[in-house]
PDB file of N, CA and C in Angstrom:
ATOM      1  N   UNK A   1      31.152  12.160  -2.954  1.00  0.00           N
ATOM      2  CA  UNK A   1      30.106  11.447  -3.651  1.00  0.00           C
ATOM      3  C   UNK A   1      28.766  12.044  -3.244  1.00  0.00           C
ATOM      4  N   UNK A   2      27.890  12.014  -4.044  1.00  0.00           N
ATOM      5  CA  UNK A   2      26.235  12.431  -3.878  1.00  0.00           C
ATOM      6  C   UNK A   2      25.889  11.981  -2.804  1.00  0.00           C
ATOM      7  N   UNK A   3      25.220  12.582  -2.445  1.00  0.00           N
ATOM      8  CA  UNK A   3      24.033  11.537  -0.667  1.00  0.00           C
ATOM      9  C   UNK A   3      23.329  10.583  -1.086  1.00  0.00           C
ATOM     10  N   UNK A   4      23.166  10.039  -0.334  1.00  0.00           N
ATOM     11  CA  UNK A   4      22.449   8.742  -0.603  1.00  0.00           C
ATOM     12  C   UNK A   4      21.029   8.761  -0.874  1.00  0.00           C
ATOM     13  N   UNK A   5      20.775   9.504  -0.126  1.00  0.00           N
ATOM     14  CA  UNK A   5      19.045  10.308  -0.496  1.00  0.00           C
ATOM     15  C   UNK A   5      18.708  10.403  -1.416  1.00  0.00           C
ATOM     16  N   UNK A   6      19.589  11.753  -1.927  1.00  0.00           N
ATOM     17  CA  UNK A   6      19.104  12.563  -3.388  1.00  0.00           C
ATOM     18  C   UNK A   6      19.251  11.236  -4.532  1.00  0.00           C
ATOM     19  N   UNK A   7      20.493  10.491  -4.493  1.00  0.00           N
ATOM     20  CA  UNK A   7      20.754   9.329  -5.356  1.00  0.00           C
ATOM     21  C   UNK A   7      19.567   8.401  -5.474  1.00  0.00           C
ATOM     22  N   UNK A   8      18.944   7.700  -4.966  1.00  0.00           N
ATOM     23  CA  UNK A   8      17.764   6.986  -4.861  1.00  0.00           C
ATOM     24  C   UNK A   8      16.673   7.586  -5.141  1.00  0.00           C
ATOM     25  N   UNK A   9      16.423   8.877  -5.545  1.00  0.00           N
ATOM     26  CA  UNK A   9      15.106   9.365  -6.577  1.00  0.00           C
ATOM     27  C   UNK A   9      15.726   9.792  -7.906  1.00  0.00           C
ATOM     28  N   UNK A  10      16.461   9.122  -8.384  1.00  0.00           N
ATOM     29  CA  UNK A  10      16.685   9.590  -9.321  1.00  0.00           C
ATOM     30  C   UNK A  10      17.013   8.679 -10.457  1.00  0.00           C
ATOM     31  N   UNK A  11      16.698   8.437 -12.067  1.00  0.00           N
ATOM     32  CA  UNK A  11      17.007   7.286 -12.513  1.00  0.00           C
ATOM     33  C   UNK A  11      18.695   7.166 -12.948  1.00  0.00           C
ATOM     34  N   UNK A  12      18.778   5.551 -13.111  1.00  0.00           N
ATOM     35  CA  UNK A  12      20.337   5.344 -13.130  1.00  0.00           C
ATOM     36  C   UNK A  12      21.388   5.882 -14.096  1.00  0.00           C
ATOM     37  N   UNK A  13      20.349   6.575 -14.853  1.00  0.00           N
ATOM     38  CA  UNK A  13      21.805   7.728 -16.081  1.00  0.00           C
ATOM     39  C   UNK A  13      21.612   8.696 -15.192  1.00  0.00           C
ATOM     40  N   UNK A  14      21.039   9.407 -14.792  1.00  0.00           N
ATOM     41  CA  UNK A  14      21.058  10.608 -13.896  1.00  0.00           C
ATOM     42  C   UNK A  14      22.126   9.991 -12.484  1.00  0.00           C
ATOM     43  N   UNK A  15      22.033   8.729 -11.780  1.00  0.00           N
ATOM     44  CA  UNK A  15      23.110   8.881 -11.074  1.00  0.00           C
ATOM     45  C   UNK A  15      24.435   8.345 -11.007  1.00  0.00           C
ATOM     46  N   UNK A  16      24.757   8.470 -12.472  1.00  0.00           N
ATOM     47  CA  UNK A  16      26.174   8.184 -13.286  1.00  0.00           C
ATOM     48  C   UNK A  16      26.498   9.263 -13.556  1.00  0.00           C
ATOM     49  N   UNK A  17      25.735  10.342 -14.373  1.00  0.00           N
ATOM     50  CA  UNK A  17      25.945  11.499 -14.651  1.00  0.00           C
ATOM     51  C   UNK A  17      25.983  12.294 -13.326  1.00  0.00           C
ATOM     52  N   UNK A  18      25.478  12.194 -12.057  1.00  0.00           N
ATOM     53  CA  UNK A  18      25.872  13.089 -11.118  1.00  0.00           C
ATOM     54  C   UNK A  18      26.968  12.715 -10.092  1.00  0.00           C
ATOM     55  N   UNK A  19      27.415  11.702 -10.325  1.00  0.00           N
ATOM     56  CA  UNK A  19      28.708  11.340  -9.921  1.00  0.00           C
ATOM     57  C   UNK A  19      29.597  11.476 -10.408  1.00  0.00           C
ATOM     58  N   UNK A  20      29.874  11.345 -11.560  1.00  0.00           N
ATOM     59  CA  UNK A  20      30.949  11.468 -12.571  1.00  0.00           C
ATOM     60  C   UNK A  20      31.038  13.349 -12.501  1.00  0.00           C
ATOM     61  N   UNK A  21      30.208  14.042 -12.541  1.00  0.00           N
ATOM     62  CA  UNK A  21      30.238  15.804 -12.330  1.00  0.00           C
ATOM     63  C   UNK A  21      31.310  16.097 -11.365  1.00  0.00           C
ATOM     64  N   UNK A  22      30.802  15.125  -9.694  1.00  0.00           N
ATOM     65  CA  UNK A  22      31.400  15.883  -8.788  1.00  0.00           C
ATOM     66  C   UNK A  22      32.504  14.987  -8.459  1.00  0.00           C
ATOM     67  N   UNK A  23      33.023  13.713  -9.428  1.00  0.00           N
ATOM     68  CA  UNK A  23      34.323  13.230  -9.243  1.00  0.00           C
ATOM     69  C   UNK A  23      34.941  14.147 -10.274  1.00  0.00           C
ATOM     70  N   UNK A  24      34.897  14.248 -11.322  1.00  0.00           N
ATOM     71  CA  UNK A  24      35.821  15.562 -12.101  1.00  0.00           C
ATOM     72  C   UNK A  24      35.892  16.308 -11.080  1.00  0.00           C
ATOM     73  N   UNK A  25      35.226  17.482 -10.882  1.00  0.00           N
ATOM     74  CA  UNK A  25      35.019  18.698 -10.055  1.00  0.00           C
ATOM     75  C   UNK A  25      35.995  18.390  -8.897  1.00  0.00           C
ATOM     76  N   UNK A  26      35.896  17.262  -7.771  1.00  0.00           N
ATOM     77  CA  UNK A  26      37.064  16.584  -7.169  1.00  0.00           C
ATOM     78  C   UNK A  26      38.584  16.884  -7.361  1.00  0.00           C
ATOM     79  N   UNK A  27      38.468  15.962  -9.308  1.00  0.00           N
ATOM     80  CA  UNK A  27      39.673  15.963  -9.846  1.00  0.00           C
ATOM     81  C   UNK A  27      39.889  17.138 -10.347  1.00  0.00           C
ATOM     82  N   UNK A  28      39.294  18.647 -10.890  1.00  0.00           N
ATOM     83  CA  UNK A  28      39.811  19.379 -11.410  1.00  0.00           C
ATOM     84  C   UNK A  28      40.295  20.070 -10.043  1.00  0.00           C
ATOM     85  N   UNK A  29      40.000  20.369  -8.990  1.00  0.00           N
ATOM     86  CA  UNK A  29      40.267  21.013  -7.897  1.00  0.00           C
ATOM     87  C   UNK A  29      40.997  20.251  -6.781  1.00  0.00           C
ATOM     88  N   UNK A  30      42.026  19.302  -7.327  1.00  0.00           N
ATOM     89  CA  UNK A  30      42.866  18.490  -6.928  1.00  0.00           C
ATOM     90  C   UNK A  30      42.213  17.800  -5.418  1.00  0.00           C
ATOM     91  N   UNK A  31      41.325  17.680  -5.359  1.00  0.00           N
ATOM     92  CA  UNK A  31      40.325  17.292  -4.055  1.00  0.00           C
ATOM     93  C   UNK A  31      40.287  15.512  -3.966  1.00  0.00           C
ATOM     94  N   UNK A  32      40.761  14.906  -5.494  1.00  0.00           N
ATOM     95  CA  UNK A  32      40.535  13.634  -5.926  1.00  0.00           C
ATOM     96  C   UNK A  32      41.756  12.907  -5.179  1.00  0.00           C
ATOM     97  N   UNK A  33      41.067  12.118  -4.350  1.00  0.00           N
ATOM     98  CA  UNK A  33      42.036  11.391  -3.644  1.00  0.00           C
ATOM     99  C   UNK A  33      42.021   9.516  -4.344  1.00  0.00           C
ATOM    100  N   UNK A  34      43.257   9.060  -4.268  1.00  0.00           N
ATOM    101  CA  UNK A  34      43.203   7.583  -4.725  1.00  0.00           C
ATOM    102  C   UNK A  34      43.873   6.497  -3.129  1.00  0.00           C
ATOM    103  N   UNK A  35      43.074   4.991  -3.592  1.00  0.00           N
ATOM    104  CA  UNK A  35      43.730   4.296  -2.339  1.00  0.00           C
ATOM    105  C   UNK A  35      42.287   4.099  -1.380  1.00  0.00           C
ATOM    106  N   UNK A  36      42.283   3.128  -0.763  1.00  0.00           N
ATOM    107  CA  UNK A  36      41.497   3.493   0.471  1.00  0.00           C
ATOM    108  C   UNK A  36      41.702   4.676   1.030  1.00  0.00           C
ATOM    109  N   UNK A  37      40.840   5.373   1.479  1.00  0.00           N
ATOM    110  CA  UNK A  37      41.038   6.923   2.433  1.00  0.00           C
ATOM    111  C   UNK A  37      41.756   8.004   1.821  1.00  0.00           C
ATOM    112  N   UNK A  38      42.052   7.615   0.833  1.00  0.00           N
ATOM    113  CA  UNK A  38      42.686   8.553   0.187  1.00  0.00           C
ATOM    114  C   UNK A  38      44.250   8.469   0.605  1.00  0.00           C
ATOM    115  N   UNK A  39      44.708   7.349   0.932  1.00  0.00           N
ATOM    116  CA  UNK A  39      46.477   7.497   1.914  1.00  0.00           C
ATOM    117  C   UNK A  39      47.332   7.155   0.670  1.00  0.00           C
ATOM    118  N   UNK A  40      46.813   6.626  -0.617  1.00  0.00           N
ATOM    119  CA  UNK A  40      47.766   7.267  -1.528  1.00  0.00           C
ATOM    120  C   UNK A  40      48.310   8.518  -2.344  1.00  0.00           C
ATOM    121  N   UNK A  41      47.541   9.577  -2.077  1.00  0.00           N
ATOM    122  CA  UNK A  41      47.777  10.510  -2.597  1.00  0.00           C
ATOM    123  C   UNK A  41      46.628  11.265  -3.136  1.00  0.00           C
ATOM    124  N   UNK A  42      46.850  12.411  -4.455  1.00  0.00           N
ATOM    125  CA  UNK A  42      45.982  12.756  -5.138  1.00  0.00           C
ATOM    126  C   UNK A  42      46.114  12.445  -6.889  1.00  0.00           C
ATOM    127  N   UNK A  43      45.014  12.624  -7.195  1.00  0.00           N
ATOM    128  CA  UNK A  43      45.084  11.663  -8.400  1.00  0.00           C
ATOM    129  C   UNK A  43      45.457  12.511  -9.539  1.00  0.00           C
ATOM    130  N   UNK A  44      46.139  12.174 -10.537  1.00  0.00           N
ATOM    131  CA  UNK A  44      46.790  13.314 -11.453  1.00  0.00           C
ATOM    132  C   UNK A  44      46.472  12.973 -12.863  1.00  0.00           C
ATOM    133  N   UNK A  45      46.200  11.813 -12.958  1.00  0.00           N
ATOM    134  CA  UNK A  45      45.524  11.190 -14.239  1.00  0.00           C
ATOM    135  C   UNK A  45      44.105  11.350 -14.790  1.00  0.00           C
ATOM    136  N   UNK A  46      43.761  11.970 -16.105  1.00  0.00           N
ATOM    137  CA  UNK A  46      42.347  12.267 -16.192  1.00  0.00           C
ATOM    138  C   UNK A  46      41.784  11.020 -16.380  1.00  0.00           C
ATOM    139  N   UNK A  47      42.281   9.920 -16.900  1.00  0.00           N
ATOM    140  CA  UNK A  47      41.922   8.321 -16.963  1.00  0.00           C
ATOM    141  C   UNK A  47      41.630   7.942 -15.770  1.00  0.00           C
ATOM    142  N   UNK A  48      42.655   8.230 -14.632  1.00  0.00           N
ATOM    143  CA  UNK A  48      41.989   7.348 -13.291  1.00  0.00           C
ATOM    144  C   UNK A  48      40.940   8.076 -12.482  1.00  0.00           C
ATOM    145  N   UNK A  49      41.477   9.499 -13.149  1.00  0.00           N
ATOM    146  CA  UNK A  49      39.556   9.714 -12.324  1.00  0.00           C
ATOM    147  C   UNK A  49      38.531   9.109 -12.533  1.00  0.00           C
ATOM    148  N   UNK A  50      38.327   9.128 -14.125  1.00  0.00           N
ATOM    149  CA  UNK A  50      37.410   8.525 -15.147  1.00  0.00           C
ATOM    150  C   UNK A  50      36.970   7.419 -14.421  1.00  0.00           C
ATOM    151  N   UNK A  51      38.109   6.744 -14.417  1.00  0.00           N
ATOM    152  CA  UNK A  51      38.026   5.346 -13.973  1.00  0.00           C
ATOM    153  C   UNK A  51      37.266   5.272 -12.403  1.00  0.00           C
ATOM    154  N   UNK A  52      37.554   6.274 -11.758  1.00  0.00           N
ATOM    155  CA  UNK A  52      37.261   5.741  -9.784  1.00  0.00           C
ATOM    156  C   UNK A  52      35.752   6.593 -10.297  1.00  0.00           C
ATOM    157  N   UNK A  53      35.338   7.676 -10.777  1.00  0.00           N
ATOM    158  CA  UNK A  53      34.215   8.115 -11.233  1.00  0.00           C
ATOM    159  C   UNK A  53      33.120   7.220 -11.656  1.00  0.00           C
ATOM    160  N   UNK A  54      33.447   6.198 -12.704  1.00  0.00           N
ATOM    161  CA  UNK A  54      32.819   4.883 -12.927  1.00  0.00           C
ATOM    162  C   UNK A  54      32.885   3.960 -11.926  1.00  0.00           C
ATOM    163  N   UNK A  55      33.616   3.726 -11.271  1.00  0.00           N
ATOM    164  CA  UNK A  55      33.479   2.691  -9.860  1.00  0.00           C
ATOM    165  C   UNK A  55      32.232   3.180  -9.084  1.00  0.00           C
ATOM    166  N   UNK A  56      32.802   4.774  -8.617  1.00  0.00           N
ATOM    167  CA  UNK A  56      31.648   5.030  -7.866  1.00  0.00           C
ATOM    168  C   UNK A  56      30.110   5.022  -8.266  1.00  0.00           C
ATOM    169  N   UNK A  57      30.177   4.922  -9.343  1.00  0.00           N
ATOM    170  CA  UNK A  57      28.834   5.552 -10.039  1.00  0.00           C
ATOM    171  C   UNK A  57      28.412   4.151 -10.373  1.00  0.00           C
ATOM    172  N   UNK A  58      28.771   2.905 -10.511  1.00  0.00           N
ATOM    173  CA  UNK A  58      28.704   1.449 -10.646  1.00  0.00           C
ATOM    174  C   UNK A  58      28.023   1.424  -8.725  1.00  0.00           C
ATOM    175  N   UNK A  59      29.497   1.574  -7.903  1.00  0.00           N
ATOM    176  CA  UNK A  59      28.533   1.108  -6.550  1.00  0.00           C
ATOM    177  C   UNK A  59      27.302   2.138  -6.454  1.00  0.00           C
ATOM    178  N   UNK A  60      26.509   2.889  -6.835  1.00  0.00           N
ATOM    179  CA  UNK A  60      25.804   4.271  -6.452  1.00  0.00           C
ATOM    180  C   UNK A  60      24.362   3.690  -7.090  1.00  0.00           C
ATOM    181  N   UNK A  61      24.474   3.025  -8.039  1.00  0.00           N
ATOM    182  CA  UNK A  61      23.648   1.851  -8.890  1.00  0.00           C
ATOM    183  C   UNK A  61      22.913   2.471 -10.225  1.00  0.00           C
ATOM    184  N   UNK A  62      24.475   3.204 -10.792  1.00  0.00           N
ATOM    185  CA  UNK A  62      24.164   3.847 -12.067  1.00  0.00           C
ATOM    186  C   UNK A  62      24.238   2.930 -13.200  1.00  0.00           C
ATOM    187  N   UNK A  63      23.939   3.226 -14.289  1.00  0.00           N
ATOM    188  CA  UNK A  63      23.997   2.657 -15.313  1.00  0.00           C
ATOM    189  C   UNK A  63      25.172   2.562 -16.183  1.00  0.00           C
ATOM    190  N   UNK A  64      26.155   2.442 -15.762  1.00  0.00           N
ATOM    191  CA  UNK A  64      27.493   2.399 -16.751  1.00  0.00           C
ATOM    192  C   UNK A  64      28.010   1.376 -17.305  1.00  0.00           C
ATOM    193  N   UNK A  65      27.947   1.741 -19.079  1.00  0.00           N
ATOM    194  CA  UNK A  65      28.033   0.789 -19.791  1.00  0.00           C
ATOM    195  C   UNK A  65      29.953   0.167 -20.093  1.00  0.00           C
ATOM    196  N   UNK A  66      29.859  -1.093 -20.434  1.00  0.00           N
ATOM    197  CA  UNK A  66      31.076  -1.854 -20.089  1.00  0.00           C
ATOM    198  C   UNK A  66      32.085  -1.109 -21.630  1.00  0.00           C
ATOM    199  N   UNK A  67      33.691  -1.130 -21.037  1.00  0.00           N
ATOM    200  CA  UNK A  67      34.642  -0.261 -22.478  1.00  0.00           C
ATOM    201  C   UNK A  67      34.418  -1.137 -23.721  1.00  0.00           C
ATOM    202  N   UNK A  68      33.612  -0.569 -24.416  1.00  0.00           N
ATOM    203  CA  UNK A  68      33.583  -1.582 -25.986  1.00  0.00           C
ATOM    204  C   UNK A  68      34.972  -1.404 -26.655  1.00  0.00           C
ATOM    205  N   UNK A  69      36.011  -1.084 -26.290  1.00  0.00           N
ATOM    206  CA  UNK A  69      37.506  -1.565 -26.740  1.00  0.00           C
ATOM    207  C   UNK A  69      37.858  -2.421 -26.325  1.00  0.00           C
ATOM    208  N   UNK A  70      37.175  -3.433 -24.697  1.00  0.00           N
ATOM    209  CA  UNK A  70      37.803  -3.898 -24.030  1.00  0.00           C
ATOM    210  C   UNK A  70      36.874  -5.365 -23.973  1.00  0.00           C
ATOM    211  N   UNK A  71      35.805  -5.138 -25.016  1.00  0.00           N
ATOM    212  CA  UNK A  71      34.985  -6.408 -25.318  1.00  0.00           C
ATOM    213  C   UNK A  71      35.456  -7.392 -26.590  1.00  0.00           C
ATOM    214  N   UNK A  72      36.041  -6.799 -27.607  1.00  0.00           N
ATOM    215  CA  UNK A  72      36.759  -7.675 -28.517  1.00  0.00           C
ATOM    216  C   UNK A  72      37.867  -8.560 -27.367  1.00  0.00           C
ATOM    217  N   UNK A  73      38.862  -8.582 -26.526  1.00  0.00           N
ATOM    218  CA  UNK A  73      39.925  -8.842 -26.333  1.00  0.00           C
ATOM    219  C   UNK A  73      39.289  -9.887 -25.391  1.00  0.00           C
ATOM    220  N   UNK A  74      39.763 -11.133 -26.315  1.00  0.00           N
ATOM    221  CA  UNK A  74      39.318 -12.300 -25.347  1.00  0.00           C
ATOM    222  C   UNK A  74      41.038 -13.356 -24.925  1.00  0.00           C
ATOM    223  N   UNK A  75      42.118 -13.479 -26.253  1.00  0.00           N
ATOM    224  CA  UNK A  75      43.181 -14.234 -25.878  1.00  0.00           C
ATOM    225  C   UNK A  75      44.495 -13.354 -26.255  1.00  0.00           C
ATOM    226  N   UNK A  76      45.301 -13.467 -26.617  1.00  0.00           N
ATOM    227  CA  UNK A  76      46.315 -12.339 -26.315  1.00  0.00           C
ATOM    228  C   UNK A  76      47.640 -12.995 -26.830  1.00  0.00           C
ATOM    229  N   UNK A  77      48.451 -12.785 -27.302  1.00  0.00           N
ATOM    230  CA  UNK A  77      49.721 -13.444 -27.580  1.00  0.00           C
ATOM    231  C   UNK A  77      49.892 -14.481 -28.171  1.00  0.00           C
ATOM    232  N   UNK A  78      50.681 -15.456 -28.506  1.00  0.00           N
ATOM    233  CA  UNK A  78      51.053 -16.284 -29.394  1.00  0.00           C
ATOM    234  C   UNK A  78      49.814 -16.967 -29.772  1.00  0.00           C
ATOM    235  N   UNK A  79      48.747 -17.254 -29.184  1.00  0.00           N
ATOM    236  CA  UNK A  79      47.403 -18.131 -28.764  1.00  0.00           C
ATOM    237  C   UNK A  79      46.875 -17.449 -29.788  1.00  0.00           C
ATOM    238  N   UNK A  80      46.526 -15.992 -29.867  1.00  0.00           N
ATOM    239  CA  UNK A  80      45.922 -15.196 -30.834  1.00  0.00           C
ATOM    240  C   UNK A  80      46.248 -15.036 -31.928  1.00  0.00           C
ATOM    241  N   UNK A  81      48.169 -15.536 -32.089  1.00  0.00           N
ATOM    242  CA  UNK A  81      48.002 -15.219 -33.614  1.00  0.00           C
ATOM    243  C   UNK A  81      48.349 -16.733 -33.964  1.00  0.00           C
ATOM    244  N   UNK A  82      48.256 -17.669 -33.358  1.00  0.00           N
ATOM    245  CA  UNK A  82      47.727 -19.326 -34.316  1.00  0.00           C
ATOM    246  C   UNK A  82      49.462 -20.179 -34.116  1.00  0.00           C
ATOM    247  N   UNK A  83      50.382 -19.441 -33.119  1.00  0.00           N
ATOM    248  CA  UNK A  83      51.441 -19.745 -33.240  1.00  0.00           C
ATOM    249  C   UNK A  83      51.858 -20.953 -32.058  1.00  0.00           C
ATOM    250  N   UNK A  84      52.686 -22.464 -32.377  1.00  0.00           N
ATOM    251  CA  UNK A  84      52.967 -23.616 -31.662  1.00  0.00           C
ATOM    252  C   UNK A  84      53.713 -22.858 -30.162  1.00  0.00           C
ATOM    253  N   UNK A  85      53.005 -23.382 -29.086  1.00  0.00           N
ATOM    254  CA  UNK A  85      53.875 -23.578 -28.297  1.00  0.00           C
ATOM    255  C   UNK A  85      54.895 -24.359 -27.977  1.00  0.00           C
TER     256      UNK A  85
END
């Protein structure tokens, strides 16, 4: 992850965008570890990089906006389509 330094002069798309660089870069050079400490392994999914890339870049106090696929979905199953329990 970026230093903490350089991160704090910089505005919050700039430190989404420079986290997300060197978590790919991580993940393309199999460097991307998952788990606390990394004791699960290395990460092989371009989604869960994505995904720990946005975590970090969320704690780092970037600007990352919430999955608009994942804002429609409020109830789910029988409830959603009007059917008696």
């Amino acid at each position: 992850m970026p230093s903490a330094k350089s991160l704090k002069e910089k505005s919050p798309e700039s430190k989404t965008k420079a986290t997300m660089e060197e978590v790919m870069h991580e993940f393309k050079n199999h460097e991307l570890k998952s788990g606390p400490g990394g004791k699960a392994g290395a990460v092989k999914s371009r989604k869960q990089a994505i995904a720990i890339g946005l975590s970090e870049a969320r704690k780092a106090g970037g600007a990352v906006k919430a999955n608009p696929a994942d804002s429609g979905r409020k109830s789910s199953g029988k409830r959603a389509r009007g059917a008696s329990a």
